[in-house]
N, C-alpha and C. Protein backbone atom coordinates (compact mmCIF):
# COMPACT_ATOMS: atom_id res chain seq x y z
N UNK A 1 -24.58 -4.06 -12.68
CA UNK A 1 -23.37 -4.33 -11.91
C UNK A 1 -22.58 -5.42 -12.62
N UNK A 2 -21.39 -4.99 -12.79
CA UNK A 2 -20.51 -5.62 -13.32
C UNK A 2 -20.11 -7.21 -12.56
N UNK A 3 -19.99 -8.45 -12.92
CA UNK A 3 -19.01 -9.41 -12.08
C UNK A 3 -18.10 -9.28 -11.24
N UNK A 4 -17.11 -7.98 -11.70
CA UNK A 4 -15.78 -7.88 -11.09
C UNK A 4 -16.56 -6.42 -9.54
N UNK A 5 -17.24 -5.71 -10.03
CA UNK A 5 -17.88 -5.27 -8.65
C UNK A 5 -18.54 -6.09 -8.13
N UNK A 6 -19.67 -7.11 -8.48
CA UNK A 6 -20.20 -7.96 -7.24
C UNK A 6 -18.66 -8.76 -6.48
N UNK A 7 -17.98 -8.89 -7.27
CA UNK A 7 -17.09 -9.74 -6.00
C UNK A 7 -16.35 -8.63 -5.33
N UNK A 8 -16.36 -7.17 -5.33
CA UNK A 8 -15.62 -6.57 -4.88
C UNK A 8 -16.34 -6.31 -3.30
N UNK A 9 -18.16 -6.90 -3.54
CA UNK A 9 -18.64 -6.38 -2.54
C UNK A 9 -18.44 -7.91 -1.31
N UNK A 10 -17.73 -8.67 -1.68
CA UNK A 10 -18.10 -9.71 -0.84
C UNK A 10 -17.00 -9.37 -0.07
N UNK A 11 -17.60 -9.79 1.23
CA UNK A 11 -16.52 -9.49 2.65
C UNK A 11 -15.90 -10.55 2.51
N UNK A 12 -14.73 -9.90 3.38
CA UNK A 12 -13.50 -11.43 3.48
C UNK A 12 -13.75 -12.68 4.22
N UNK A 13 -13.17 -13.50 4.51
CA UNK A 13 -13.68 -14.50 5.63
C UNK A 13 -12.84 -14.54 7.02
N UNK A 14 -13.68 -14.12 8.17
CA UNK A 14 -13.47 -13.42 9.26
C UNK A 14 -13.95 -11.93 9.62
N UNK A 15 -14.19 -11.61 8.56
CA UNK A 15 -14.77 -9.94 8.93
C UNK A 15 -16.06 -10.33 9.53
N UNK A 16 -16.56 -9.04 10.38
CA UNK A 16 -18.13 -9.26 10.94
C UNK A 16 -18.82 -8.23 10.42
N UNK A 17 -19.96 -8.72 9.90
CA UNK A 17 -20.86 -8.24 9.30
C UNK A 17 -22.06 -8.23 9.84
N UNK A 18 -22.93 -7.25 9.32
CA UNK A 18 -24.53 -7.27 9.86
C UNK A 18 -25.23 -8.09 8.55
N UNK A 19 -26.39 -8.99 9.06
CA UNK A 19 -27.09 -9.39 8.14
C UNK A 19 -28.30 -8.57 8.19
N UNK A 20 -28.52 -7.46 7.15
CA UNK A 20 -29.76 -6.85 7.66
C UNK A 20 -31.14 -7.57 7.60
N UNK A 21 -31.13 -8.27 6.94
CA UNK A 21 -32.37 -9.09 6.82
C UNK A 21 -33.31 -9.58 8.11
N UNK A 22 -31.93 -10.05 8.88
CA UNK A 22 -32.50 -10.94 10.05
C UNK A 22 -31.72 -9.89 11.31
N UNK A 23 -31.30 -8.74 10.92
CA UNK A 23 -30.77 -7.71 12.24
C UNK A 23 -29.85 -8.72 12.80
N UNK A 24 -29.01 -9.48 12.12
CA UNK A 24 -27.87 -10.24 13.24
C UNK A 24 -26.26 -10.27 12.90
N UNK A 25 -25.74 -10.16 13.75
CA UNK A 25 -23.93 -9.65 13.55
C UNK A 25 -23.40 -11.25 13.54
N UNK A 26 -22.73 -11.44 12.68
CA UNK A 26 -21.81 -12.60 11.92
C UNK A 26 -20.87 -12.03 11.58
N UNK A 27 -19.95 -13.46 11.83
CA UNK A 27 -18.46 -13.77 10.97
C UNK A 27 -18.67 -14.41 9.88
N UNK A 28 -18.11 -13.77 8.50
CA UNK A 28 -17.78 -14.89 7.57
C UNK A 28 -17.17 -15.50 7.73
N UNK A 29 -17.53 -17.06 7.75
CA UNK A 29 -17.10 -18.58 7.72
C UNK A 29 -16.24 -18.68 6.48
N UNK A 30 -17.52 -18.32 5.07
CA UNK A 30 -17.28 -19.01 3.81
C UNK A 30 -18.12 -18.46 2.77
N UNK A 31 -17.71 -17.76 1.63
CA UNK A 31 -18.18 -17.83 0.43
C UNK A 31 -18.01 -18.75 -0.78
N UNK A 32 -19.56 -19.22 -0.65
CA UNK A 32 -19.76 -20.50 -1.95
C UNK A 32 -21.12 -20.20 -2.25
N UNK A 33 -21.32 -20.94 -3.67
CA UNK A 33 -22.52 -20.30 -4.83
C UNK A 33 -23.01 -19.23 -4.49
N UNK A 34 -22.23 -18.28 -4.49
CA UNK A 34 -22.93 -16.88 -4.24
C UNK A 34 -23.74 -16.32 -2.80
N UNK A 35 -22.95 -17.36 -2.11
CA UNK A 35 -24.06 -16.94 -0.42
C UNK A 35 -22.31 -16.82 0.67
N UNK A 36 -23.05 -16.29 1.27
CA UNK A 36 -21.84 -16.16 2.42
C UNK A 36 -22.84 -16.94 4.16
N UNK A 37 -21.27 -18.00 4.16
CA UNK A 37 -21.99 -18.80 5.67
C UNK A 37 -21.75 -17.86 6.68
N UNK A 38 -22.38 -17.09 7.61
CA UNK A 38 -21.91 -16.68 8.64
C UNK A 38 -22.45 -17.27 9.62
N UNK A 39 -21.46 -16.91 11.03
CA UNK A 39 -21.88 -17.65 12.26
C UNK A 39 -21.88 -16.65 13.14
N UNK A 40 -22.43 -16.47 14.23
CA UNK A 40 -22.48 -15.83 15.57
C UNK A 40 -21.08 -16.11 15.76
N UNK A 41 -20.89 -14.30 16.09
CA UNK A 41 -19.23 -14.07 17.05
C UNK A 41 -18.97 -15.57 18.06
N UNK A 42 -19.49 -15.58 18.86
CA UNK A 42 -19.50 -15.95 19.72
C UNK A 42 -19.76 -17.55 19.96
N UNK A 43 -19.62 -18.09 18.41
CA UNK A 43 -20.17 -19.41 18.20
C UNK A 43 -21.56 -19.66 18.04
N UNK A 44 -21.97 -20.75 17.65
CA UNK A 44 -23.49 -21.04 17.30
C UNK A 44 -23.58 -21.74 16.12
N UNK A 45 -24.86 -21.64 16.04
CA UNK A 45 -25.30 -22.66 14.32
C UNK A 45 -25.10 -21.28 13.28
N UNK A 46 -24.80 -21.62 12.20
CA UNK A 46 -24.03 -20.73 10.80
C UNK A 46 -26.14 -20.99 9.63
N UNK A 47 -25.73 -19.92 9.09
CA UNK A 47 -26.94 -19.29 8.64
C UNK A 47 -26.31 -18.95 6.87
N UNK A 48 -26.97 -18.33 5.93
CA UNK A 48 -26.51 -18.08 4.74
C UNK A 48 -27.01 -16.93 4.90
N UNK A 49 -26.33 -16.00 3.66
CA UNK A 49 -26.85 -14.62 3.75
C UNK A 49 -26.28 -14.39 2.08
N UNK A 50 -26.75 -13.90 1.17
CA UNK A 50 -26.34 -13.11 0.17
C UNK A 50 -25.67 -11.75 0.53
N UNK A 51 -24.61 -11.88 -0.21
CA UNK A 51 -23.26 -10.54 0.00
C UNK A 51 -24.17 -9.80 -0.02
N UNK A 52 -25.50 -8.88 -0.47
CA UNK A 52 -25.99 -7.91 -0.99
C UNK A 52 -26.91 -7.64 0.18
N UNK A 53 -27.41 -8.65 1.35
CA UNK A 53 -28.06 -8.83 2.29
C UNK A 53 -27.11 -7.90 3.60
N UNK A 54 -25.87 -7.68 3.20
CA UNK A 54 -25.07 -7.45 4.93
C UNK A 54 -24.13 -6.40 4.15
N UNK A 55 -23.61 -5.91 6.29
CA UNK A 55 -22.93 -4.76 5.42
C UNK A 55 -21.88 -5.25 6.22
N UNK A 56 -20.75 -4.03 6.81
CA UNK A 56 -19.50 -3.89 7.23
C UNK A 56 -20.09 -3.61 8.38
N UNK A 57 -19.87 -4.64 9.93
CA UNK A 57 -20.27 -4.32 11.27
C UNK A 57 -19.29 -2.83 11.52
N UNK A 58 -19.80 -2.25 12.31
CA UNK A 58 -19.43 -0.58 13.07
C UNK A 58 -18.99 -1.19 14.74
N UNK A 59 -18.59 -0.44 15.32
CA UNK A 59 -18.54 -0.12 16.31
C UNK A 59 -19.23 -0.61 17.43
N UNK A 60 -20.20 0.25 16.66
CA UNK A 60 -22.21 -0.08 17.56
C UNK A 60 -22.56 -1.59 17.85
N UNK A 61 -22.20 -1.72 16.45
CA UNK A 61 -22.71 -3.05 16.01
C UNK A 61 -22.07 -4.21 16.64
N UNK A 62 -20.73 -4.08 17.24
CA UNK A 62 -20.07 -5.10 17.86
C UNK A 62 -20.39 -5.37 18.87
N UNK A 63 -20.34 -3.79 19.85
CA UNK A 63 -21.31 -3.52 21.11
C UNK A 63 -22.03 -4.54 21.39
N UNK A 64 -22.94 -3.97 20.46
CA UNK A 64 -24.12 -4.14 20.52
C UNK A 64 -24.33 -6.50 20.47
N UNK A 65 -23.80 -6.79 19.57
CA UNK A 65 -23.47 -8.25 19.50
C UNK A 65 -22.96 -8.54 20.94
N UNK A 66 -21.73 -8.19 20.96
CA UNK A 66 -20.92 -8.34 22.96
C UNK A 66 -21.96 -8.32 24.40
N UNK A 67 -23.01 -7.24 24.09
CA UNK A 67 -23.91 -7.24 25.11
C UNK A 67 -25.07 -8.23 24.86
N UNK A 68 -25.11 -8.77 23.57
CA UNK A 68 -26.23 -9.95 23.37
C UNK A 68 -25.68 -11.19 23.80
N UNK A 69 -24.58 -10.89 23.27
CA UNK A 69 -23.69 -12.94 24.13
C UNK A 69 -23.79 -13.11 26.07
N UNK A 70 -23.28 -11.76 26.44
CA UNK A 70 -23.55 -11.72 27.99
C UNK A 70 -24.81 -12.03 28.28
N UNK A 71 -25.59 -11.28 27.80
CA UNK A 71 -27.13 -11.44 28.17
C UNK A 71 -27.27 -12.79 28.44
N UNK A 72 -27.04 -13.16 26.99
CA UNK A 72 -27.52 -14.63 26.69
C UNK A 72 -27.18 -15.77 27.53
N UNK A 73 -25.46 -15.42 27.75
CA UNK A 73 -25.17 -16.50 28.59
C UNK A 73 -25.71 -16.56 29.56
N UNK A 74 -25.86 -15.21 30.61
CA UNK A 74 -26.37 -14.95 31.77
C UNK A 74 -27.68 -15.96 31.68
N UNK A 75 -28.81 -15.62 30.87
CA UNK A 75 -29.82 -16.54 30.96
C UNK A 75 -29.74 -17.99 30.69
N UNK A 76 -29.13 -18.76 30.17
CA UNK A 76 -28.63 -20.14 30.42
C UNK A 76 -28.70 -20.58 31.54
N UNK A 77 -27.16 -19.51 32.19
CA UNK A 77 -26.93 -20.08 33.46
C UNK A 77 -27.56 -20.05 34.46
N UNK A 78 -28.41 -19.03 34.58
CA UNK A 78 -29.65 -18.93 35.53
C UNK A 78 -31.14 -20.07 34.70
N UNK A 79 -31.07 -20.79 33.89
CA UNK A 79 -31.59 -21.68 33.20
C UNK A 79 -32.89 -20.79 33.13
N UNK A 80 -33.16 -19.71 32.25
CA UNK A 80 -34.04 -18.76 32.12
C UNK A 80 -34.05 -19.35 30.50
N UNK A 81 -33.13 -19.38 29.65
CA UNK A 81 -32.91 -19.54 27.97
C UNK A 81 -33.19 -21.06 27.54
């Protein structure tokens, strides 16, 4: 793989991505030394991921994130989390 394709694969900053590694849907924050910071949609602590680690979130995948933040909050507030 060429230089000019690895940077073609890095997402922009703001797109949401899946990290497959750790099965979790992020925003890119920031690409620096070759890692991308992402954070939970929905806010949270920011994690690193190599461009080569994540893809382009779907549909599903947003869903699927949207029904994890409800959840989540729900259990807070019922002080279950």
């Amino acid at each position: 793989m060429t230089a000019a394709e690895g940077a073609a694969r890095v997402p922009d900053v703001g797109a949401l991505v899946v990290d497959v590694r750790r099965d979790r849907i992020g925003e890119v924050m920031a690409f620096a030394g070759g890692r991308l910071a992402l954070r939970p949609p929905a806010g949270g602590r920011e994690w690193e991921a190599f461009p080569c680690d994540v893809r382009p979130a779907t549909a599903s995948d947003e869903l699927r994130g949207k029904a994890t933040e409800v959840n989540d909050r729900s259990r807070r507030e019922r002080g279950l989390a």
